[in-house]
C-alpha atoms as a PDB file:
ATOM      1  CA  UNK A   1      16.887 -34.365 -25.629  1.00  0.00           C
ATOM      2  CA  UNK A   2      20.305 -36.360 -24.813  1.00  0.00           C
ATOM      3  CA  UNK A   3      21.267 -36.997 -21.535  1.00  0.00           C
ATOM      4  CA  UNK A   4      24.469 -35.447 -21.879  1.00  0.00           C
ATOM      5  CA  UNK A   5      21.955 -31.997 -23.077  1.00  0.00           C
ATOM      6  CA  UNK A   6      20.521 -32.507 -20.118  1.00  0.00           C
ATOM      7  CA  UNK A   7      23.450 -32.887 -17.786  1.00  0.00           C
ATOM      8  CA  UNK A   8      24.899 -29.451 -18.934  1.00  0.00           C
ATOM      9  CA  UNK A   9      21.561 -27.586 -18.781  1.00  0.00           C
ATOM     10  CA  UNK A  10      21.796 -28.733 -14.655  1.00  0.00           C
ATOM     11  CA  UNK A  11      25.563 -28.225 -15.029  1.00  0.00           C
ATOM     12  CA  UNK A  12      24.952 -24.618 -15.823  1.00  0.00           C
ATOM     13  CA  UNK A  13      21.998 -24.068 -13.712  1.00  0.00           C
ATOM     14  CA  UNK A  14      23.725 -25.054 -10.413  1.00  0.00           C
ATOM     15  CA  UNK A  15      26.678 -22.916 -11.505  1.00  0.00           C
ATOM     16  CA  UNK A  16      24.903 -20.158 -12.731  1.00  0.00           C
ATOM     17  CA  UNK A  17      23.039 -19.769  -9.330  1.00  0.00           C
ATOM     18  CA  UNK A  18      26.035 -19.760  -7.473  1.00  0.00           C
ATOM     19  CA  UNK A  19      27.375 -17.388  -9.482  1.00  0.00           C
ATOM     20  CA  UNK A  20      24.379 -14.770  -9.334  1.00  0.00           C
ATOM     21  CA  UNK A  21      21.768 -16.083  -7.392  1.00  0.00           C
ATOM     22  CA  UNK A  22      19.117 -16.408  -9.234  1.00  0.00           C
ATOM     23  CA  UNK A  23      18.094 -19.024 -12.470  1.00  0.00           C
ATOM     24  CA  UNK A  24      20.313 -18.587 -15.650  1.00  0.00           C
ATOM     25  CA  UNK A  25      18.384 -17.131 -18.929  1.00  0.00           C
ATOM     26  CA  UNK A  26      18.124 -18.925 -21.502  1.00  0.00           C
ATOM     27  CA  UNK A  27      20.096 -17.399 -23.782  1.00  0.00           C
ATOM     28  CA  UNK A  28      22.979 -18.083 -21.919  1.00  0.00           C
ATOM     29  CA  UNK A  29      21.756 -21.752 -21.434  1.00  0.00           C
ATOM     30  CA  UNK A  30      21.915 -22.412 -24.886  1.00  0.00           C
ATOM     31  CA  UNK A  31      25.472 -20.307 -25.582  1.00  0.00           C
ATOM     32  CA  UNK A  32      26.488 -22.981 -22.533  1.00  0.00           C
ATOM     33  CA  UNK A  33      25.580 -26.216 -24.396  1.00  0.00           C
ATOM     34  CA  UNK A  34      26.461 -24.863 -27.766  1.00  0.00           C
ATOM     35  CA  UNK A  35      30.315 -23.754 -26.152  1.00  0.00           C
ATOM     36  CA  UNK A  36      30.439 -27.041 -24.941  1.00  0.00           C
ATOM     37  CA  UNK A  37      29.931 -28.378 -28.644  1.00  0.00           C
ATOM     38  CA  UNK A  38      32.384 -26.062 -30.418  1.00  0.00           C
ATOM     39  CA  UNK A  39      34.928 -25.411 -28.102  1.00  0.00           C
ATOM     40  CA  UNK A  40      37.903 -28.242 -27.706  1.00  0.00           C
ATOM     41  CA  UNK A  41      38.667 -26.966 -24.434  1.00  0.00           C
ATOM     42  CA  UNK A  42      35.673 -28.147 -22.938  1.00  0.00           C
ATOM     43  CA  UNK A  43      36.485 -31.740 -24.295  1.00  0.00           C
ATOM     44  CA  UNK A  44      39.556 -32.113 -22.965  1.00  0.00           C
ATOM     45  CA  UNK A  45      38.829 -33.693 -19.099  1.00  0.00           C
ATOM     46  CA  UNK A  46      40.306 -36.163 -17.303  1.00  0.00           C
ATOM     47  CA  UNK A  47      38.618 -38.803 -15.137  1.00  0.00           C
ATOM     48  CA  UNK A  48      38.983 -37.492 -12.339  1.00  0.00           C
ATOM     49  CA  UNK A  49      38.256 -33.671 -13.328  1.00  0.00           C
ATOM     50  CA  UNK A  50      34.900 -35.042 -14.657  1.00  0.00           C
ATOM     51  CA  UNK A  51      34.384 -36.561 -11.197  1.00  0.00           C
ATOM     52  CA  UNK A  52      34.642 -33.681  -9.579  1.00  0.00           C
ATOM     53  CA  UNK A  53      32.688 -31.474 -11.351  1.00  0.00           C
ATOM     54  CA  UNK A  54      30.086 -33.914 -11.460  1.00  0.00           C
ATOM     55  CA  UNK A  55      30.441 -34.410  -7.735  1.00  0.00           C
ATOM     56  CA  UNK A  56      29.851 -30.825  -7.271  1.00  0.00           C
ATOM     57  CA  UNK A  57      26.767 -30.401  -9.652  1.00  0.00           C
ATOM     58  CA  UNK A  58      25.227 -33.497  -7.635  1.00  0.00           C
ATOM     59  CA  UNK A  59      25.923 -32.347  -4.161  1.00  0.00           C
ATOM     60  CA  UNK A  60      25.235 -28.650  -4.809  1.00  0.00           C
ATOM     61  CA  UNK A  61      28.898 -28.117  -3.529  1.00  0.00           C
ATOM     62  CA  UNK A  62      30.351 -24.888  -3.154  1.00  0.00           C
ATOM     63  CA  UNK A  63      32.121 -24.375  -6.786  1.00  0.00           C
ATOM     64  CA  UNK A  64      33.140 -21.414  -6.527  1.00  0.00           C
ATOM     65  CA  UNK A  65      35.028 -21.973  -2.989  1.00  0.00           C
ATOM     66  CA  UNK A  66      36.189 -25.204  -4.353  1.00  0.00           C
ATOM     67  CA  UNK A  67      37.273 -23.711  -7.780  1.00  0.00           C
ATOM     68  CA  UNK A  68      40.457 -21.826  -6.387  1.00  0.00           C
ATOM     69  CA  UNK A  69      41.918 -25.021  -4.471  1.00  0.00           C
ATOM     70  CA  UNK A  70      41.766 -26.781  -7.590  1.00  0.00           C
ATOM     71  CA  UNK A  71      44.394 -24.892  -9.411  1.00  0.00           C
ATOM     72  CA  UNK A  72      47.468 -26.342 -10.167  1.00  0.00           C
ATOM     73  CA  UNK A  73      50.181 -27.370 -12.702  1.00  0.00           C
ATOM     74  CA  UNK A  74      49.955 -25.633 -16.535  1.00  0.00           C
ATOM     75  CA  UNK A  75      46.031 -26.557 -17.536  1.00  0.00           C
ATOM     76  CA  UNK A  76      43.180 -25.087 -16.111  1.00  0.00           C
ATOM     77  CA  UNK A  77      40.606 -27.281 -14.262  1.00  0.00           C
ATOM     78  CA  UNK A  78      37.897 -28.449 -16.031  1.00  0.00           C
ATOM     79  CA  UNK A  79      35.627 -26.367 -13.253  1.00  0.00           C
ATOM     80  CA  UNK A  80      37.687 -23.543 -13.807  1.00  0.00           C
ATOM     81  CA  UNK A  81      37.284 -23.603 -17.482  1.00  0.00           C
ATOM     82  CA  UNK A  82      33.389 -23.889 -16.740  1.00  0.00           C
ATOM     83  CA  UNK A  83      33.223 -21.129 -14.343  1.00  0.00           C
ATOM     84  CA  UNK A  84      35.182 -18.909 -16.514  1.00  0.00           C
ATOM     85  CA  UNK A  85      32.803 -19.709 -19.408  1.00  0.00           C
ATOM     86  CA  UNK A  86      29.732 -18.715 -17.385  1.00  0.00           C
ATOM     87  CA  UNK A  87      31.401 -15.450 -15.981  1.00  0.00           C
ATOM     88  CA  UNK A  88      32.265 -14.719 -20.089  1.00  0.00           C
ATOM     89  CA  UNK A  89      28.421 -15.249 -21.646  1.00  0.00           C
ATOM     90  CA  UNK A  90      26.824 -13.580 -18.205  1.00  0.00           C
ATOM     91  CA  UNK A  91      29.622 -10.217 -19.423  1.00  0.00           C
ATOM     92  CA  UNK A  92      28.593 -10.628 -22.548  1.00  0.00           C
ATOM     93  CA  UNK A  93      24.642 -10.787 -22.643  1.00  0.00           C
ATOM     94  CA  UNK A  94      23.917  -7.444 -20.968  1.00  0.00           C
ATOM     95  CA  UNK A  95      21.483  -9.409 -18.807  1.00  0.00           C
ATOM     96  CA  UNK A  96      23.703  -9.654 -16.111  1.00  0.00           C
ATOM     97  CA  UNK A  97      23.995  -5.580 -14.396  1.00  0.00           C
ATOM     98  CA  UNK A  98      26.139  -7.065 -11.495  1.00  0.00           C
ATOM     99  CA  UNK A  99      29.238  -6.932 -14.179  1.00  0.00           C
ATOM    100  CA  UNK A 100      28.307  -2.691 -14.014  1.00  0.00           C
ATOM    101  CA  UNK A 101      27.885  -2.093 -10.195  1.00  0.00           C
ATOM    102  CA  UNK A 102      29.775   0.970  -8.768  1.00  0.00           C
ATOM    103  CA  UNK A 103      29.962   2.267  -5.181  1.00  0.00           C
ATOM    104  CA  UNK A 104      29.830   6.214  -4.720  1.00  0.00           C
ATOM    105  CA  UNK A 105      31.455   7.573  -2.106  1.00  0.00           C
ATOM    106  CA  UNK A 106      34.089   6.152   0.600  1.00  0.00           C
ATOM    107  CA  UNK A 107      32.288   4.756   2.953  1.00  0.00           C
ATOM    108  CA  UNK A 108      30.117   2.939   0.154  1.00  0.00           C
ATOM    109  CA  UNK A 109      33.152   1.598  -1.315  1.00  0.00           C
ATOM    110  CA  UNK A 110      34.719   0.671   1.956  1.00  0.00           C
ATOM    111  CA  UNK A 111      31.680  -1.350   2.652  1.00  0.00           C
ATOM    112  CA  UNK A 112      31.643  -3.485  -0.646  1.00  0.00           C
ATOM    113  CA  UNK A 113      35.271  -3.901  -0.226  1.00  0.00           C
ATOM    114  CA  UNK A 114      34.907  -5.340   3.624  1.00  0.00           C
ATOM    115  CA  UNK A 115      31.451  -7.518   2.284  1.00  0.00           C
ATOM    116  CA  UNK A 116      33.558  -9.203  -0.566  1.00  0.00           C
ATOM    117  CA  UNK A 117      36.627  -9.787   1.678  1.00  0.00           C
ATOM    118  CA  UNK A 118      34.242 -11.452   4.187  1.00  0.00           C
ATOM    119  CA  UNK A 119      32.271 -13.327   1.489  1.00  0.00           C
ATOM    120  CA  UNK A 120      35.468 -14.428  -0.777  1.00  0.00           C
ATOM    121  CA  UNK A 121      37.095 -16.032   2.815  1.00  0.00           C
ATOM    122  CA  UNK A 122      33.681 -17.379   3.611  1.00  0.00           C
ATOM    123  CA  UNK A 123      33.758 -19.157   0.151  1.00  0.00           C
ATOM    124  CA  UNK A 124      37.336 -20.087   0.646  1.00  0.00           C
ATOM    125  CA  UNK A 125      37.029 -21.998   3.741  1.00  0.00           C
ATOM    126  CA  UNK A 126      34.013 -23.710   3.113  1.00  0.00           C
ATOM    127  CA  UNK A 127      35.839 -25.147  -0.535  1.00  0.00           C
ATOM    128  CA  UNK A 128      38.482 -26.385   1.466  1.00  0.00           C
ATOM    129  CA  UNK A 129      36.384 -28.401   3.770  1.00  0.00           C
ATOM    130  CA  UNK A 130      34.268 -29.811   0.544  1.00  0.00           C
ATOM    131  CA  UNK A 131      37.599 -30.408  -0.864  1.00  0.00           C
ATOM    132  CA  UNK A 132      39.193 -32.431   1.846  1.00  0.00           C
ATOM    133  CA  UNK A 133      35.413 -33.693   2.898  1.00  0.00           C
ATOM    134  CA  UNK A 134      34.679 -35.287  -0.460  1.00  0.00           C
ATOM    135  CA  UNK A 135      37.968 -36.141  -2.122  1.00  0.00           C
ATOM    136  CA  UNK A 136      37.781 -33.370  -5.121  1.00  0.00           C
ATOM    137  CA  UNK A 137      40.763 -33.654  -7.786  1.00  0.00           C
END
């Protein structure tokens, strides 16, 4: 297997389980690598996006608090583009029921609203200290 195979298996591993918590199937391992073949988006980085991303994947960095600091000018981030790729195959495989949750009730949906406030801020200020902390571009 190529190293570069190898790098995005990681790649999507690490981002995956951020994402959801738990390891990536393999059917959306191999819709990663194969994206990553086909699509030109996905070979269009810059030095220093590629530093960051691998900087991330190394470190086990926060991506998805990081991800949202990163956004700037007309082009999505390389991360961003990554992220967005993941979220797209996890919707897409039906192996993923966190795309389908619902809260019933008011006090239910209260709850999930205050626990993803709380969470999303958490996220937030932890990417900007990774950020700042390890030079991300």
């Amino acid at each position: 297997m190529a190293i570069d195979q190898i790098g995005l298996m990681r790649e999507v591993e690490v981002l995956h389980r951020q994402f959801f918590r738990r390891d990536a199937p393999h059917g959306l391992i191999e819709n990663y690598m194969r994206a990553h073949a086909e699509l030109p988006d996905m070979a269009r980085v810059s030095n220093s996006e590629l530093r960051t991303v691998q900087i991330i994947i190394e470190k086990g960095l926060d991506a998805l608090g990081i991800e949202p600091w990163l956004r700037s000018g007309p082009e999505r981030h390389l991360l961003s583009r990554k992220l967005l790729l993941i979220a797209y195959l996890a919707e897409c495989d039906a192996a993923h029921p966190e795309f389908r949750q619902e809260a019933n009730g008011h006090a239910c949906s209260f709850a999930q609203l205050c626990r993803s406030t709380m969470l999303a801020a958490i996220h937030l200020l932890r990417g900007r200290l990774q950020k700042t902390l390890y030079g991300l571009l």
